[in-house]
Protein backbone atom coordinates (compact mmCIF):
# COMPACT_ATOMS: atom_id res chain seq x y z
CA UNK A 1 -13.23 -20.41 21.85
CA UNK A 2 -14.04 -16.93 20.55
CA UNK A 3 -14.01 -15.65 24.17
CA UNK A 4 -10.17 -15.81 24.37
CA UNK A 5 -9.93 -14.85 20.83
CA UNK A 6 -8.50 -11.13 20.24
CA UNK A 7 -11.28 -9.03 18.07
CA UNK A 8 -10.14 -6.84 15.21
CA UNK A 9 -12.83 -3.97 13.76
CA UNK A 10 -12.90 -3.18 10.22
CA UNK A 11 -14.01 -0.08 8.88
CA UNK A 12 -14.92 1.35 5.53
CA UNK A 13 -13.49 3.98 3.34
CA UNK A 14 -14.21 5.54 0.05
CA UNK A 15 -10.26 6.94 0.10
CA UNK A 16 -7.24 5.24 1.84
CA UNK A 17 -4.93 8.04 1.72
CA UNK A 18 -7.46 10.33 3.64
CA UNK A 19 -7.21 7.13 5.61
CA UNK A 20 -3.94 6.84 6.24
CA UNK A 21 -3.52 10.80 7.25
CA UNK A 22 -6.24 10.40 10.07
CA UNK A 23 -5.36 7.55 11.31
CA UNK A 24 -1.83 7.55 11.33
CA UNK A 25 -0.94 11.15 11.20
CA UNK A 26 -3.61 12.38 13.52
CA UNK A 27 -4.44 9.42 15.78
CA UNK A 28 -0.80 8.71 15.78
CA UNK A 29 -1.24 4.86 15.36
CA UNK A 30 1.36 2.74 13.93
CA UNK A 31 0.57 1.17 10.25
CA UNK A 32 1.21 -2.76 10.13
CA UNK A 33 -0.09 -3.36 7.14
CA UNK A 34 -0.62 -1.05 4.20
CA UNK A 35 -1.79 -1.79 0.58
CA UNK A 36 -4.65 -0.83 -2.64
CA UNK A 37 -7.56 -3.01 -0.21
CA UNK A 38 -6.69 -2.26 3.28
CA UNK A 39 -4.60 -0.73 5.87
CA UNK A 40 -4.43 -2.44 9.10
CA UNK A 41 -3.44 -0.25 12.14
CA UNK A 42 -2.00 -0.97 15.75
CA UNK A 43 -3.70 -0.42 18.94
CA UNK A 44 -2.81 -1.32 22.40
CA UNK A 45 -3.33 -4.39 23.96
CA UNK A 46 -2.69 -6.61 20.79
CA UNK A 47 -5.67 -5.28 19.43
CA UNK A 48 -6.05 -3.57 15.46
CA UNK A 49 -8.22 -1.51 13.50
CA UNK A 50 -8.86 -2.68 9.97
CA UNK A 51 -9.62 0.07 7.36
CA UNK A 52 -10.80 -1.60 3.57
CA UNK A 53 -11.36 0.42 0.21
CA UNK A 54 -15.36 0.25 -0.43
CA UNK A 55 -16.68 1.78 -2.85
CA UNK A 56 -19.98 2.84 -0.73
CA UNK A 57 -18.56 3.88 2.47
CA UNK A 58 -20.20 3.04 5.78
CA UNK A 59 -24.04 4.71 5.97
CA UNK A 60 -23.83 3.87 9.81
CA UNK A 61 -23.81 7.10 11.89
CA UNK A 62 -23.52 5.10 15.21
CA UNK A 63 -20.13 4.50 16.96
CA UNK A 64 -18.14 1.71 15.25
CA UNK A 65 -15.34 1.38 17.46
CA UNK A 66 -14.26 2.83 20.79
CA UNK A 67 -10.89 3.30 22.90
CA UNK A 68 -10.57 3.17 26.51
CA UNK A 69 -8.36 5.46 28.09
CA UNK A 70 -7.04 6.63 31.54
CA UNK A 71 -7.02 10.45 30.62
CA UNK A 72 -10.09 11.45 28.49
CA UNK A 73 -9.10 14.72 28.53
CA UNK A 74 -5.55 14.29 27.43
CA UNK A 75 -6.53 12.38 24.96
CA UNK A 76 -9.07 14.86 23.38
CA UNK A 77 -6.20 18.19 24.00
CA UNK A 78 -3.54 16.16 21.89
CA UNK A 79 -5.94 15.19 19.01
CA UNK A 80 -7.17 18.92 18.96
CA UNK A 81 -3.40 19.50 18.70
CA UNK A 82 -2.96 16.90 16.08
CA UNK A 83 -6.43 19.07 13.69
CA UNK A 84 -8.79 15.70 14.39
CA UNK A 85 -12.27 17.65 15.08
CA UNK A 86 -13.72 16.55 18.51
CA UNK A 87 -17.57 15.76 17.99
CA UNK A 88 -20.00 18.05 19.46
CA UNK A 89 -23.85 16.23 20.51
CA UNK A 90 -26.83 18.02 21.78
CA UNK A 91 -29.26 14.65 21.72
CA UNK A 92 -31.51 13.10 24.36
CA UNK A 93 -29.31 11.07 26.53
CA UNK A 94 -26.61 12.81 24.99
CA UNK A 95 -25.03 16.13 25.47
CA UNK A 96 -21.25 16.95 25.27
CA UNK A 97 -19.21 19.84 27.07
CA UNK A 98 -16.02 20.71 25.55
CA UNK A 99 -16.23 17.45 23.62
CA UNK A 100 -17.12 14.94 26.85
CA UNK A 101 -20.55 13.50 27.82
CA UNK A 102 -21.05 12.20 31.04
CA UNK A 103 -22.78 9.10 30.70
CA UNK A 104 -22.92 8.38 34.24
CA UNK A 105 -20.33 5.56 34.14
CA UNK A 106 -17.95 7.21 31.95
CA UNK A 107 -16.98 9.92 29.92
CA UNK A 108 -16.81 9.30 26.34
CA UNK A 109 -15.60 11.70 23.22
CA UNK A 110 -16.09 10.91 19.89
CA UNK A 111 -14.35 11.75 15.90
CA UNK A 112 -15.45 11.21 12.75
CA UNK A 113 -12.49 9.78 10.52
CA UNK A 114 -13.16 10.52 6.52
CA UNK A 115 -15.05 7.56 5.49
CA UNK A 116 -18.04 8.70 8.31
CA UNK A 117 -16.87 5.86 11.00
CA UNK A 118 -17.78 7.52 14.76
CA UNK A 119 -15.16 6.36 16.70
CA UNK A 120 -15.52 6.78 20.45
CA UNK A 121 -12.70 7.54 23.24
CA UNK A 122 -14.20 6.24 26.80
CA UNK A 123 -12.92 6.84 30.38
CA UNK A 124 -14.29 4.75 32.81
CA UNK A 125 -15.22 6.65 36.33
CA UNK A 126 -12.97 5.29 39.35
């Protein structure tokens, strides 16, 4: 049953209004919901990201959630455009040009929104 169930993330943040500016203001998405616990955000495909007041924040410096999109590149020009700070890695497995790594598969970008989620924008390779 969950298989053919739609997922919806939820993240964690310490201030909603800095929430509200990056996600809707930067990342351009469309608020559906919006009140003192949560704001709930469209996405494409039916899909939503869930953003909840916590007190603590998220201590998780992995990705939490992560886009797929035809135009990596695109993508990453018009958030530059929009002030959202494109990631920059220099790891093992993990080195970014310009903002992209080339994971072999894909290409994949990542932001930081203020409560410390990683959020990851993926291009698959034709």
């Amino acid at each position: 049953m969950l298989a053919n169930s739609p997922v919806h993330p939820v993240l964690l943040s310490k201030d909603l209004a800095q929430t509200r500016d990056f996600y809707h203001d930067k990342l351009g998405l469309e608020i559906l919901v919006e009140n003192e616990v949560l704001i709930e955000f469209r996405c494409g495909g039916g899909t939503k990201v869930i953003v909840t007041a916590s007190t603590t924040g998220t201590a998780d410096e992995q990705t939490q959630i992560r886009w797929e999109v035809e135009d990596l590149r695109a993508e990453l020009d018009e958030l530059r455009a929009r002030g959202v700070v494109i990631e920059e890695y220099d790891l093992p497995g993990v080195k970014t040009e310009n903002g992209i790594a080339d994971m072999g598969f894909a290409w994949i970008g990542w932001v930081t929104d203020p409560g410390k989620n990683v959020l990851a924008i993926f291009q698959r390779k034709s």
